[in-house]
PDB file of N, CA and C in Angstrom:
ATOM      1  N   UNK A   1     -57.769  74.092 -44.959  1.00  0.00           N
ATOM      2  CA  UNK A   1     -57.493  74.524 -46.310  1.00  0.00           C
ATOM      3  C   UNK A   1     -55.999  74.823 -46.430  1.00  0.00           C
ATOM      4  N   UNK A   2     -55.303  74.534 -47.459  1.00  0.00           N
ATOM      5  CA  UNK A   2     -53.841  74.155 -47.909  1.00  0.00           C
ATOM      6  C   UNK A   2     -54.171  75.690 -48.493  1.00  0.00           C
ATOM      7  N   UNK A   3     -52.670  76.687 -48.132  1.00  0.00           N
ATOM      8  CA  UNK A   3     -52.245  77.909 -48.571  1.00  0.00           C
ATOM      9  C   UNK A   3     -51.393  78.128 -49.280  1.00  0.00           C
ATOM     10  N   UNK A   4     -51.829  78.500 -50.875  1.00  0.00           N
ATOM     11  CA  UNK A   4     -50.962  78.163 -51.975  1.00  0.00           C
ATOM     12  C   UNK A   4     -50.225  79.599 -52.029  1.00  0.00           C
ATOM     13  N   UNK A   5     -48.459  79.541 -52.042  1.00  0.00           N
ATOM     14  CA  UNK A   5     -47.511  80.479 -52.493  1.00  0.00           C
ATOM     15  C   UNK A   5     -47.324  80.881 -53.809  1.00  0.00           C
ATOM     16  N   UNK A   6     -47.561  81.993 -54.111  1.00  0.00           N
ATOM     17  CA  UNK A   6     -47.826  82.345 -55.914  1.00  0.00           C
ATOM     18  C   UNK A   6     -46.535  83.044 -55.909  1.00  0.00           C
ATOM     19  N   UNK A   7     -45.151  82.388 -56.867  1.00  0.00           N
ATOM     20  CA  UNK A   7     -43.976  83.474 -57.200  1.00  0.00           C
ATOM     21  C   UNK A   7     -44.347  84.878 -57.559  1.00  0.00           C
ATOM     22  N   UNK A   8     -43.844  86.134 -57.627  1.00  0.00           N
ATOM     23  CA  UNK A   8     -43.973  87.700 -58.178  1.00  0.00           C
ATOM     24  C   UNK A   8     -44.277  87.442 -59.446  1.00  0.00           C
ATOM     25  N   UNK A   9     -43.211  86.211 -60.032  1.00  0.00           N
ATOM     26  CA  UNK A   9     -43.607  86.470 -61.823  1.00  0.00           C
ATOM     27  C   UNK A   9     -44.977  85.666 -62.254  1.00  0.00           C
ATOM     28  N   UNK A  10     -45.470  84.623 -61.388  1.00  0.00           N
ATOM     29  CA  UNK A  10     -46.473  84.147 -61.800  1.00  0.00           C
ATOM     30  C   UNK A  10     -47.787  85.594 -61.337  1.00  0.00           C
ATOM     31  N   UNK A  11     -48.075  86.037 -60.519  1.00  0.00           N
ATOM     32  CA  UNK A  11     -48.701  86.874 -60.190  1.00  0.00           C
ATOM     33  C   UNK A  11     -48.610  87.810 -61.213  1.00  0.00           C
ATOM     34  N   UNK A  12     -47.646  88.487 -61.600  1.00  0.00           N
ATOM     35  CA  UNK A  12     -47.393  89.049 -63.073  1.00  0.00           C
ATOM     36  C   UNK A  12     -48.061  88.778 -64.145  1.00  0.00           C
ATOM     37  N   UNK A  13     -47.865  87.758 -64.693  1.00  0.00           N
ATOM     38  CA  UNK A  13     -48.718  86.934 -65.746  1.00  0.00           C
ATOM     39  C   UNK A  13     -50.049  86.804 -65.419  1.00  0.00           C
ATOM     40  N   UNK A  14     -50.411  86.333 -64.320  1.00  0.00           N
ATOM     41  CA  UNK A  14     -52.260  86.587 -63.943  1.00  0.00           C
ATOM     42  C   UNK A  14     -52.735  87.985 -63.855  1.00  0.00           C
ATOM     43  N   UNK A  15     -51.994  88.636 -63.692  1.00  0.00           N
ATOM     44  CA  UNK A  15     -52.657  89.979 -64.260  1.00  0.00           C
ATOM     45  C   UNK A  15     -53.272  90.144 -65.783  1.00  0.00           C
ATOM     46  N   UNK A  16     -53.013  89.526 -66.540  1.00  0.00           N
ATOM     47  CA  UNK A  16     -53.318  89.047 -68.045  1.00  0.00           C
ATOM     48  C   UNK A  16     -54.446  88.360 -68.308  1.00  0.00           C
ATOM     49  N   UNK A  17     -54.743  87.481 -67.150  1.00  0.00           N
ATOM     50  CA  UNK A  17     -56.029  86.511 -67.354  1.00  0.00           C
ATOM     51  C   UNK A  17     -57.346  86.980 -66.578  1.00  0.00           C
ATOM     52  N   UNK A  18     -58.366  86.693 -67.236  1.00  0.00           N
ATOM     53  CA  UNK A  18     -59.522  87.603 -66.638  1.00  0.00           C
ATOM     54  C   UNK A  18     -60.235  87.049 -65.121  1.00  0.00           C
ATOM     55  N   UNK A  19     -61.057  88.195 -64.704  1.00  0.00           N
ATOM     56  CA  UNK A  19     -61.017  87.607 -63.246  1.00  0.00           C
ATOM     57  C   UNK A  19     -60.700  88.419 -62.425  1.00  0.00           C
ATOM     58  N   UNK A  20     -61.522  89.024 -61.363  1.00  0.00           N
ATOM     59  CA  UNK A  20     -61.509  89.969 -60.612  1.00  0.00           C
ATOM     60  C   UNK A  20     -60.784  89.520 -58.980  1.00  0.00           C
ATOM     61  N   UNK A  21     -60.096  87.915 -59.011  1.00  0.00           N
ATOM     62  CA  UNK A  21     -59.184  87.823 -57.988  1.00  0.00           C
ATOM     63  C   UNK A  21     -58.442  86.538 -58.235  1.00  0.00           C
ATOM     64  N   UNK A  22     -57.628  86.068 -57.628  1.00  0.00           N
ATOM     65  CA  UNK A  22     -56.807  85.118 -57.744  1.00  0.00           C
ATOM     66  C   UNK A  22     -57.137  83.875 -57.852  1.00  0.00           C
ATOM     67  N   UNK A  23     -58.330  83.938 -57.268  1.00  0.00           N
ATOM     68  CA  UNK A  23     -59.283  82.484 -57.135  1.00  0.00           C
ATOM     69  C   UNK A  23     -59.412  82.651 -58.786  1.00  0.00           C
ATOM     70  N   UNK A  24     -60.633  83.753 -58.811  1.00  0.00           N
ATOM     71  CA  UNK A  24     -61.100  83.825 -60.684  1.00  0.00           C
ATOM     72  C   UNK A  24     -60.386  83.290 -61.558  1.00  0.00           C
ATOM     73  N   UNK A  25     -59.222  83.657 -61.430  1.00  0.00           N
ATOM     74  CA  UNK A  25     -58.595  83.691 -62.103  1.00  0.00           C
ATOM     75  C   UNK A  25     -58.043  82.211 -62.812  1.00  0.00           C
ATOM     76  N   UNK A  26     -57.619  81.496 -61.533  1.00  0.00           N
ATOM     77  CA  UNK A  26     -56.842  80.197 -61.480  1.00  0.00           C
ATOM     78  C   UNK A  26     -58.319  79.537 -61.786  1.00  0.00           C
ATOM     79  N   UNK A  27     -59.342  79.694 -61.264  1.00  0.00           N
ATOM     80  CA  UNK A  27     -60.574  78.567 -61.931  1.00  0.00           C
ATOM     81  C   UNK A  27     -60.698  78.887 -63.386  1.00  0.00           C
ATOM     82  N   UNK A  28     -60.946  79.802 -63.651  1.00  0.00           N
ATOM     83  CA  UNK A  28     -60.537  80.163 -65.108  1.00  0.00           C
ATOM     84  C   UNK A  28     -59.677  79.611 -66.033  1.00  0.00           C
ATOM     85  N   UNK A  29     -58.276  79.625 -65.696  1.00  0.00           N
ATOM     86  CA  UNK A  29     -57.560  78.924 -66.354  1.00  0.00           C
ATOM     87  C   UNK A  29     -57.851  77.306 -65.965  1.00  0.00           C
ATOM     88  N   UNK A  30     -58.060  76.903 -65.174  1.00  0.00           N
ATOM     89  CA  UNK A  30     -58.386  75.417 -64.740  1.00  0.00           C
ATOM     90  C   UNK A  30     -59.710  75.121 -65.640  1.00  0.00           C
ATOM     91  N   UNK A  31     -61.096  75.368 -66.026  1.00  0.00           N
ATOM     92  CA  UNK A  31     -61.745  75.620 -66.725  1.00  0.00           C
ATOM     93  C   UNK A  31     -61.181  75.514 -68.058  1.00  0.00           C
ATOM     94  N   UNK A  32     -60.295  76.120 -68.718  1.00  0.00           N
ATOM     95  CA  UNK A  32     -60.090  76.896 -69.609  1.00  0.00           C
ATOM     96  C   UNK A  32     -59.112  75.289 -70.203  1.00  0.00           C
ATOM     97  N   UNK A  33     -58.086  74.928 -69.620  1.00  0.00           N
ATOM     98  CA  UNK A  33     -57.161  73.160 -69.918  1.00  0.00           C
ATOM     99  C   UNK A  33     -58.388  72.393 -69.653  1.00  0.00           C
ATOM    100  N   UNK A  34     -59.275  72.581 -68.619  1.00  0.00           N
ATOM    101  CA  UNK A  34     -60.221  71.655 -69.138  1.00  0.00           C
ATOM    102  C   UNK A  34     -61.150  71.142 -70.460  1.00  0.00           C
ATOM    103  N   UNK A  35     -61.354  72.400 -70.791  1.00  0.00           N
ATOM    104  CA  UNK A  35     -61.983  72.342 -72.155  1.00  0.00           C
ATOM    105  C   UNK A  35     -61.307  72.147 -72.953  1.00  0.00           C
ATOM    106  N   UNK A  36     -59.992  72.261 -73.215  1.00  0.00           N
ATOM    107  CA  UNK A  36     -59.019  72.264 -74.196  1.00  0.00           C
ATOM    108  C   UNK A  36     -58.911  70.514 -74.385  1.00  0.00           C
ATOM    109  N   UNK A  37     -59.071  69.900 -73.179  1.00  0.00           N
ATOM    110  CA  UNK A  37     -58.632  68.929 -73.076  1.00  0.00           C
ATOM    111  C   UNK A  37     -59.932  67.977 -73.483  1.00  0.00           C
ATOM    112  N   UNK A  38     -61.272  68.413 -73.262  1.00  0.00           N
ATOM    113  CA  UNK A  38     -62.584  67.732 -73.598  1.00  0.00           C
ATOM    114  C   UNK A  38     -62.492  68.119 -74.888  1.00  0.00           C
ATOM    115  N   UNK A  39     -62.008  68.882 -75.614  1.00  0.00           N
ATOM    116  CA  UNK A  39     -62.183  69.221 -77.118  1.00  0.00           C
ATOM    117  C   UNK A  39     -61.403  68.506 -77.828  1.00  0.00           C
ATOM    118  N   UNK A  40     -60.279  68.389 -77.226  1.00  0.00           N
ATOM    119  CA  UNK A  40     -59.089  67.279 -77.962  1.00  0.00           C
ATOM    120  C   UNK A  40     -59.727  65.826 -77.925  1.00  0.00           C
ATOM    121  N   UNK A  41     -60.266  65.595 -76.679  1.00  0.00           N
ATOM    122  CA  UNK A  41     -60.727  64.334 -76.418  1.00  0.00           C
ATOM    123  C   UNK A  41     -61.970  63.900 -76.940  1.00  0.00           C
ATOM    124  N   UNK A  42     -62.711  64.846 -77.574  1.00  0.00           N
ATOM    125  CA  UNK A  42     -63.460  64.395 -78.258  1.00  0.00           C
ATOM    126  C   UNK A  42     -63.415  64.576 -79.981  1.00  0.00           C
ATOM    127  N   UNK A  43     -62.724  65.221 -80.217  1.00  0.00           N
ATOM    128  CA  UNK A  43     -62.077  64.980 -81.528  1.00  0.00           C
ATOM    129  C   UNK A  43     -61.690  63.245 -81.875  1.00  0.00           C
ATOM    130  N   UNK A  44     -60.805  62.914 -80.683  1.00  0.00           N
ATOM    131  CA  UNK A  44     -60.818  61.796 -81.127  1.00  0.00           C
ATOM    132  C   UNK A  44     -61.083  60.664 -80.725  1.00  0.00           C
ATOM    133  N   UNK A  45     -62.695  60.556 -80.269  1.00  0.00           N
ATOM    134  CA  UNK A  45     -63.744  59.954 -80.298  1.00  0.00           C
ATOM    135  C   UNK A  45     -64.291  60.265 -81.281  1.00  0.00           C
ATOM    136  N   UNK A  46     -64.087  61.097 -81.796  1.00  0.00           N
ATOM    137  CA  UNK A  46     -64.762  61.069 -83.572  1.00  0.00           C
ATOM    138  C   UNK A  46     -64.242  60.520 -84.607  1.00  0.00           C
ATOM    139  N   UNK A  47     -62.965  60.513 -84.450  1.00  0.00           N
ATOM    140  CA  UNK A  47     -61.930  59.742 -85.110  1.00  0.00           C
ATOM    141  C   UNK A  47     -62.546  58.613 -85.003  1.00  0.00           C
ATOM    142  N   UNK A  48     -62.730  57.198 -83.678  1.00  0.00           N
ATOM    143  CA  UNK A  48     -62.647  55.907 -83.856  1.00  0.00           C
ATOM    144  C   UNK A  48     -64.805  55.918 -84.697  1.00  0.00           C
ATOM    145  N   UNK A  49     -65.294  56.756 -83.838  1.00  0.00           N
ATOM    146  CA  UNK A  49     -67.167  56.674 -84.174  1.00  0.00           C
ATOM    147  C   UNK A  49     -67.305  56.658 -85.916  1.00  0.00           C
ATOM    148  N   UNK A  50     -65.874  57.755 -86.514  1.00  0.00           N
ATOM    149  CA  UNK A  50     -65.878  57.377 -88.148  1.00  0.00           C
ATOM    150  C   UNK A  50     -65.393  56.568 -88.417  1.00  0.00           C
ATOM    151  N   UNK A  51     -64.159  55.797 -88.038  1.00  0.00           N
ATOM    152  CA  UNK A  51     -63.910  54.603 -88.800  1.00  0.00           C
ATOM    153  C   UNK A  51     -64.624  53.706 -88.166  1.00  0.00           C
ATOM    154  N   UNK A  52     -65.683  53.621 -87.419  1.00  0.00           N
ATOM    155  CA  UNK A  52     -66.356  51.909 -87.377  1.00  0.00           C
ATOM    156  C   UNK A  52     -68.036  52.718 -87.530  1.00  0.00           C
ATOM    157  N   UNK A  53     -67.992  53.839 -87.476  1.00  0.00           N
ATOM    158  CA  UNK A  53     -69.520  54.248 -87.551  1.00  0.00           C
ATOM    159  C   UNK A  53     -70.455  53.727 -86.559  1.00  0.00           C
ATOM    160  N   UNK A  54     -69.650  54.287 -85.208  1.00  0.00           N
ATOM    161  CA  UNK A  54     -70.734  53.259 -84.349  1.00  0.00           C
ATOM    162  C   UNK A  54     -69.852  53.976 -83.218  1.00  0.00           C
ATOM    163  N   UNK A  55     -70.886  54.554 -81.936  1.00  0.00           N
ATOM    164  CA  UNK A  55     -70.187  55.216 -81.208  1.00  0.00           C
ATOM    165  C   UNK A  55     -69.788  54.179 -80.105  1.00  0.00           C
ATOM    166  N   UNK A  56     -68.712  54.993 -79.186  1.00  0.00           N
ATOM    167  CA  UNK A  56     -69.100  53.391 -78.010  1.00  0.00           C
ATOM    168  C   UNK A  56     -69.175  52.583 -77.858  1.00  0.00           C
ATOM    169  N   UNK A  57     -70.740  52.928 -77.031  1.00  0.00           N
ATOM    170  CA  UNK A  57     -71.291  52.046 -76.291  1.00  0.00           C
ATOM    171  C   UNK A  57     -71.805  51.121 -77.683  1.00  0.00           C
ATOM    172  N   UNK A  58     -72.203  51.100 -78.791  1.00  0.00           N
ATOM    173  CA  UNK A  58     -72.601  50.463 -79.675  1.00  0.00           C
ATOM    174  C   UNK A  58     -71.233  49.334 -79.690  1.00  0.00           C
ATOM    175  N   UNK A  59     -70.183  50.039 -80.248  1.00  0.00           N
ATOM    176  CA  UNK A  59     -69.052  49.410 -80.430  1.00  0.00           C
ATOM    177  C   UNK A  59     -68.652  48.365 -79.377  1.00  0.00           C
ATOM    178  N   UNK A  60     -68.853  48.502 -78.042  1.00  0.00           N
ATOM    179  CA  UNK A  60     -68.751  47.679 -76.897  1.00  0.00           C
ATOM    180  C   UNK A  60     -69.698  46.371 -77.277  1.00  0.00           C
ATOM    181  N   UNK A  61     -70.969  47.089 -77.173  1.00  0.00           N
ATOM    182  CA  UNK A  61     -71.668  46.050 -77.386  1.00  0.00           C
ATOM    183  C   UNK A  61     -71.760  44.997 -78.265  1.00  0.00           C
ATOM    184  N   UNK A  62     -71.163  45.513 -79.297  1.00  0.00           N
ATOM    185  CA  UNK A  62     -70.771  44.374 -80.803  1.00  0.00           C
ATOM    186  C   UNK A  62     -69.719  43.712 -80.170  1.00  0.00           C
ATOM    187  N   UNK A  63     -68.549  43.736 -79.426  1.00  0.00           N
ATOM    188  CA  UNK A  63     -67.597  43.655 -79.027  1.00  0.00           C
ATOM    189  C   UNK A  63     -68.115  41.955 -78.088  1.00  0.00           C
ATOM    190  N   UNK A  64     -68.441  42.800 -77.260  1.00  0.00           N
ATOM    191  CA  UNK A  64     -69.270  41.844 -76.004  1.00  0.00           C
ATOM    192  C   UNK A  64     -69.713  40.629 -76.198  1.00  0.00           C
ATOM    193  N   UNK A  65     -70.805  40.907 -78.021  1.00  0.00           N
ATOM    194  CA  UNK A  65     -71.233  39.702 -78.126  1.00  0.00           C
ATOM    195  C   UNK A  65     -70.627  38.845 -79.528  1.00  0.00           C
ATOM    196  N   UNK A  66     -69.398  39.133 -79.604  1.00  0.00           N
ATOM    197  CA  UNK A  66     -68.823  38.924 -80.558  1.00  0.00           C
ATOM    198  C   UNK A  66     -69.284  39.236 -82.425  1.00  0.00           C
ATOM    199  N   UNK A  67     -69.940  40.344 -82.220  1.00  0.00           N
ATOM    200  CA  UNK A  67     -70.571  41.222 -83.728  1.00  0.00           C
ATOM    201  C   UNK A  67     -69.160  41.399 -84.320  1.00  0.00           C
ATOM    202  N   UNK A  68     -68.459  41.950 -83.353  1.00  0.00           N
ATOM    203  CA  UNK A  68     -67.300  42.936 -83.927  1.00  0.00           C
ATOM    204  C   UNK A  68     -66.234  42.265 -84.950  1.00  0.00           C
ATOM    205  N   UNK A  69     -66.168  42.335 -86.471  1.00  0.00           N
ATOM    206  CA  UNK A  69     -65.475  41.770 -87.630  1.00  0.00           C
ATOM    207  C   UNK A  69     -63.927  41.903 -87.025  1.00  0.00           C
ATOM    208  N   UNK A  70     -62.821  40.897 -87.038  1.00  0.00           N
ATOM    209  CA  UNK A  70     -62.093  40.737 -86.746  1.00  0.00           C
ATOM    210  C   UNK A  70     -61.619  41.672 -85.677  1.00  0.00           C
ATOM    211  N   UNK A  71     -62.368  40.962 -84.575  1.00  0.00           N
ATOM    212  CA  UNK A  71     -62.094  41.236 -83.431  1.00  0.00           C
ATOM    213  C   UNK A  71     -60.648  41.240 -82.799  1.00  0.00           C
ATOM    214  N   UNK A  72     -60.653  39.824 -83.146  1.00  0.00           N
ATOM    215  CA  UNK A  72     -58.869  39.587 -82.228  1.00  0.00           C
ATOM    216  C   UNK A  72     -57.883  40.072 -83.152  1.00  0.00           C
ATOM    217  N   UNK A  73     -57.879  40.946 -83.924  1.00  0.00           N
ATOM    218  CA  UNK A  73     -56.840  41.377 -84.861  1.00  0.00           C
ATOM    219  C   UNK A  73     -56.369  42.720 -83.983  1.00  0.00           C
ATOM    220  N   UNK A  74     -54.793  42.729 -84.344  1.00  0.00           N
ATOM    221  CA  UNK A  74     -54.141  43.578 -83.171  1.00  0.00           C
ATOM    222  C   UNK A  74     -54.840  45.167 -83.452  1.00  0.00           C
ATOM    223  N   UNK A  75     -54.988  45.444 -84.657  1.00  0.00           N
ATOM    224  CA  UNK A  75     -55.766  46.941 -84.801  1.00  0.00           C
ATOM    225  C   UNK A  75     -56.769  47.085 -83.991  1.00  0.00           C
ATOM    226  N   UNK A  76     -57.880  46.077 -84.321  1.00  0.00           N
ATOM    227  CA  UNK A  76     -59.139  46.174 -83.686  1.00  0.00           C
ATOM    228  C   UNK A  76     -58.868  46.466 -82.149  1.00  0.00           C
ATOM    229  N   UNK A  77     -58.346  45.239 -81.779  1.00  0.00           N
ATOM    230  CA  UNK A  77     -57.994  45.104 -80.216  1.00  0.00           C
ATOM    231  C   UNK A  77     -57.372  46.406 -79.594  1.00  0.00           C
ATOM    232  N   UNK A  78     -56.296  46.925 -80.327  1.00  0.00           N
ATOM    233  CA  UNK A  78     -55.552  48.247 -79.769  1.00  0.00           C
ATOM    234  C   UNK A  78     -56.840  49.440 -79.754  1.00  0.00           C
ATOM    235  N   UNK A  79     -57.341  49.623 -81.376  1.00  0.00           N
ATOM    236  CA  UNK A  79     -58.644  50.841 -81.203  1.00  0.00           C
ATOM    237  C   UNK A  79     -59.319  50.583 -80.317  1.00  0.00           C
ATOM    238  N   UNK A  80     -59.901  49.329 -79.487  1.00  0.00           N
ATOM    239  CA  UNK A  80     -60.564  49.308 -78.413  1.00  0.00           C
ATOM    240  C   UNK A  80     -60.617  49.381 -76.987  1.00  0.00           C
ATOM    241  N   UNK A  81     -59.097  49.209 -76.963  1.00  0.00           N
ATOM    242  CA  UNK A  81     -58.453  49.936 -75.819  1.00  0.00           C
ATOM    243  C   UNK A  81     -58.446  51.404 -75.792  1.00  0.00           C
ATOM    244  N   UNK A  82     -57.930  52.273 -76.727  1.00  0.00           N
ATOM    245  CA  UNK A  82     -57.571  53.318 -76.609  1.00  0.00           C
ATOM    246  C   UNK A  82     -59.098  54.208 -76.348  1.00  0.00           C
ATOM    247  N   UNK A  83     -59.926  53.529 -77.541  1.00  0.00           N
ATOM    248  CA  UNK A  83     -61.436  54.167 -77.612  1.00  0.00           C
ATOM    249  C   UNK A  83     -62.610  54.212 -76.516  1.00  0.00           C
ATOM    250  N   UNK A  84     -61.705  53.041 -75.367  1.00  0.00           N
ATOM    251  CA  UNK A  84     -62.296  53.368 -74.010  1.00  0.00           C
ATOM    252  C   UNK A  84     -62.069  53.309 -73.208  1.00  0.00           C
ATOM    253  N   UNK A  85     -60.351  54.126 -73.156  1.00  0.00           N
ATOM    254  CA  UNK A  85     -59.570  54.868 -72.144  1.00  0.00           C
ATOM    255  C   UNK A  85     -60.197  56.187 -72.868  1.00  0.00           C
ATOM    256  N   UNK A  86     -60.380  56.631 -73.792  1.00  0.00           N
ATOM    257  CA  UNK A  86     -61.214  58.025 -74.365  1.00  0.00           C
ATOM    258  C   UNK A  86     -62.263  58.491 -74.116  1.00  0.00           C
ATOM    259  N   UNK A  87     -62.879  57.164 -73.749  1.00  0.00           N
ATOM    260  CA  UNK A  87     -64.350  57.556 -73.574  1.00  0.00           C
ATOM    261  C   UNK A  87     -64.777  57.396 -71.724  1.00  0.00           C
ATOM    262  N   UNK A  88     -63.790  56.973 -70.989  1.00  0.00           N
ATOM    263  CA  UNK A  88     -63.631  57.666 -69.733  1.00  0.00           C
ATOM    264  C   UNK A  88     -62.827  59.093 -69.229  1.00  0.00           C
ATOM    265  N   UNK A  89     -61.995  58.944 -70.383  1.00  0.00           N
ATOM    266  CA  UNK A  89     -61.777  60.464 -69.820  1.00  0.00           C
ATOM    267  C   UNK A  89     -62.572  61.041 -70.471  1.00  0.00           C
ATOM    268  N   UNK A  90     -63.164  61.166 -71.307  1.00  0.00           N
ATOM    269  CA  UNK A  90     -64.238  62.235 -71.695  1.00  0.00           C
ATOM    270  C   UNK A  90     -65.426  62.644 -70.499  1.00  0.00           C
ATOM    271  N   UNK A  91     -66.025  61.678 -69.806  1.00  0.00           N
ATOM    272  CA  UNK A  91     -66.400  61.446 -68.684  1.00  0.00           C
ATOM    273  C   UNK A  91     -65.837  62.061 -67.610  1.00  0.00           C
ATOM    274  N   UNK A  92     -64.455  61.499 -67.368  1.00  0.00           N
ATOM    275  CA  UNK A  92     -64.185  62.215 -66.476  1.00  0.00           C
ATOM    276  C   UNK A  92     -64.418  64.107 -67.118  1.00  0.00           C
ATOM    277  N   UNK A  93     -63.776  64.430 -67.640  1.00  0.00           N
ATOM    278  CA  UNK A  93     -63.720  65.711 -68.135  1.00  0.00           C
ATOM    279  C   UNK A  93     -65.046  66.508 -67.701  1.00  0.00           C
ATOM    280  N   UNK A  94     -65.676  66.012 -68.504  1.00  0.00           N
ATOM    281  CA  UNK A  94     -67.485  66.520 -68.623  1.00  0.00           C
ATOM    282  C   UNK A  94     -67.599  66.664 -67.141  1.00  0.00           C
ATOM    283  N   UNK A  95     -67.221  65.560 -66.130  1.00  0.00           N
ATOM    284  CA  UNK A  95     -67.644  65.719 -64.833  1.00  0.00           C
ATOM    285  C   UNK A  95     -66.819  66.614 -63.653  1.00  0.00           C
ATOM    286  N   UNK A  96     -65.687  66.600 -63.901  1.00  0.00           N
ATOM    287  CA  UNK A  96     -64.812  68.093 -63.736  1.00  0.00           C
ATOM    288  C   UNK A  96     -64.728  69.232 -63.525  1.00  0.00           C
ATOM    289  N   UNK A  97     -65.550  69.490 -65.094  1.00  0.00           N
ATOM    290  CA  UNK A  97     -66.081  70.794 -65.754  1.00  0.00           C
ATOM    291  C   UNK A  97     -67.425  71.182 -65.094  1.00  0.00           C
ATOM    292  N   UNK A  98     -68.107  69.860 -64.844  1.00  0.00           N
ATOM    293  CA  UNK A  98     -69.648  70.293 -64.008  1.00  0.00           C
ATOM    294  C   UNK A  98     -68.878  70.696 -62.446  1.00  0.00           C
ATOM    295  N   UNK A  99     -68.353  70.110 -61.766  1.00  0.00           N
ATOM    296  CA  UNK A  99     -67.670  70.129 -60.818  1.00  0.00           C
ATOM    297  C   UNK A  99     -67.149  71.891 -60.423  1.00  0.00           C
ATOM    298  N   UNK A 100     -66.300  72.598 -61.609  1.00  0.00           N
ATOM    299  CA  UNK A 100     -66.003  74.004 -61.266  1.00  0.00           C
ATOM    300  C   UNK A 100     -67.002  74.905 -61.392  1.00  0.00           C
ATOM    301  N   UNK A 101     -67.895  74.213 -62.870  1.00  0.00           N
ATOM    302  CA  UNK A 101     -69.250  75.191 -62.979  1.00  0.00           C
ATOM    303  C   UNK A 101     -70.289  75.275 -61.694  1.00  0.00           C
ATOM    304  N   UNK A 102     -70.138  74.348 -61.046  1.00  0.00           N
ATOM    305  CA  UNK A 102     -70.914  74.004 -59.793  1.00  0.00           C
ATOM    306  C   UNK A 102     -70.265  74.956 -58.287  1.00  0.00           C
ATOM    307  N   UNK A 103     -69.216  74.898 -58.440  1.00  0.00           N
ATOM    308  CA  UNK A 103     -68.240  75.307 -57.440  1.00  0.00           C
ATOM    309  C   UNK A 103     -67.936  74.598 -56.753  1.00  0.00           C
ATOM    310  N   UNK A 104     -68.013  73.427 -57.173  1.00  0.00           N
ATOM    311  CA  UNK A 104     -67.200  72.145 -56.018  1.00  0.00           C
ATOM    312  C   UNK A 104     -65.970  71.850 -56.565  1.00  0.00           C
ATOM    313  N   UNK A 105     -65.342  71.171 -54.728  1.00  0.00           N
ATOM    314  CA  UNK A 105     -63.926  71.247 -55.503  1.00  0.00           C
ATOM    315  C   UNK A 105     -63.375  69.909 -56.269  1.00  0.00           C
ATOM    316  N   UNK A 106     -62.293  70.387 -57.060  1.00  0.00           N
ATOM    317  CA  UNK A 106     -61.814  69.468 -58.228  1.00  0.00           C
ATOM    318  C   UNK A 106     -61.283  68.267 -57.155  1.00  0.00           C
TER     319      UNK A 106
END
C-alpha cells in the first residue's frame, strides 16, 4: 500500500468535510466529484434522449440498421459520437460509485 503525504493546509481544510478520519473523509469527497460528475453526465444524456426521443441503445440501434434520418450528416454523426462517449462514462461512473459504496478500491 502507497503512503499518501497530506500538506498542514490541506489537513486544515479536511477538518471541514465530514468524516470521522482521513480515509472518511477523502472517500467522501471522492464520492461526492463522483456524483457531481454522474449528474452532469446525465443531464446530458437527456439533452441528446430529447432531441431524438430515443435513448441510446434505441438510437444505436436505428443507427446500426440504417433507421437513423440523415445519418451521414455531420450533426447527426458528431451527436453520435459524443452521445456514446456519454453513455460510457455514465457507466463508468455508476460503476465507480458502486465500487466506493462497496469498499473496493477505485
Amino acid at each position: 500500500m502507497e503512503t499518501l503525504q497530506i500538506p498542514n493546509s490541506v489537513k486544515e481544510m479536511l477538518l471541514y468535510i465530514e468524516g470521522k478520519s482521513i480515509k472518511d473523509k477523502l472517500v467522501r469527497l471522492i464520492m461526492s466529484d463522483l456524483e457531481n460528475r454522474f449528474r452532469s453526465c446525465t443531464e446530458r444524456l437527456y439533452e441528446f434522449e430529447t432531441k431524438y426521443r430515443l435513448a441510446f441503445k434505441q438510437f444505436k440501434e436505428a443507427w446500426e440498421t440504417d433507421i437513423t434520418p440523415e445519418k451521414y450528416s455531420y450533426e447527426t454523426e458528431k451527436d453520435y459520437i459524443k452521445w456514446e462517449s456519454l453513455d460510457d462514462e455514465h457507466d463508468f461512473l455508476l460503476s465507480q460509485m458502486r465500487a466506493v459504496k462497496e469498499g473496493l478500491s477505485l
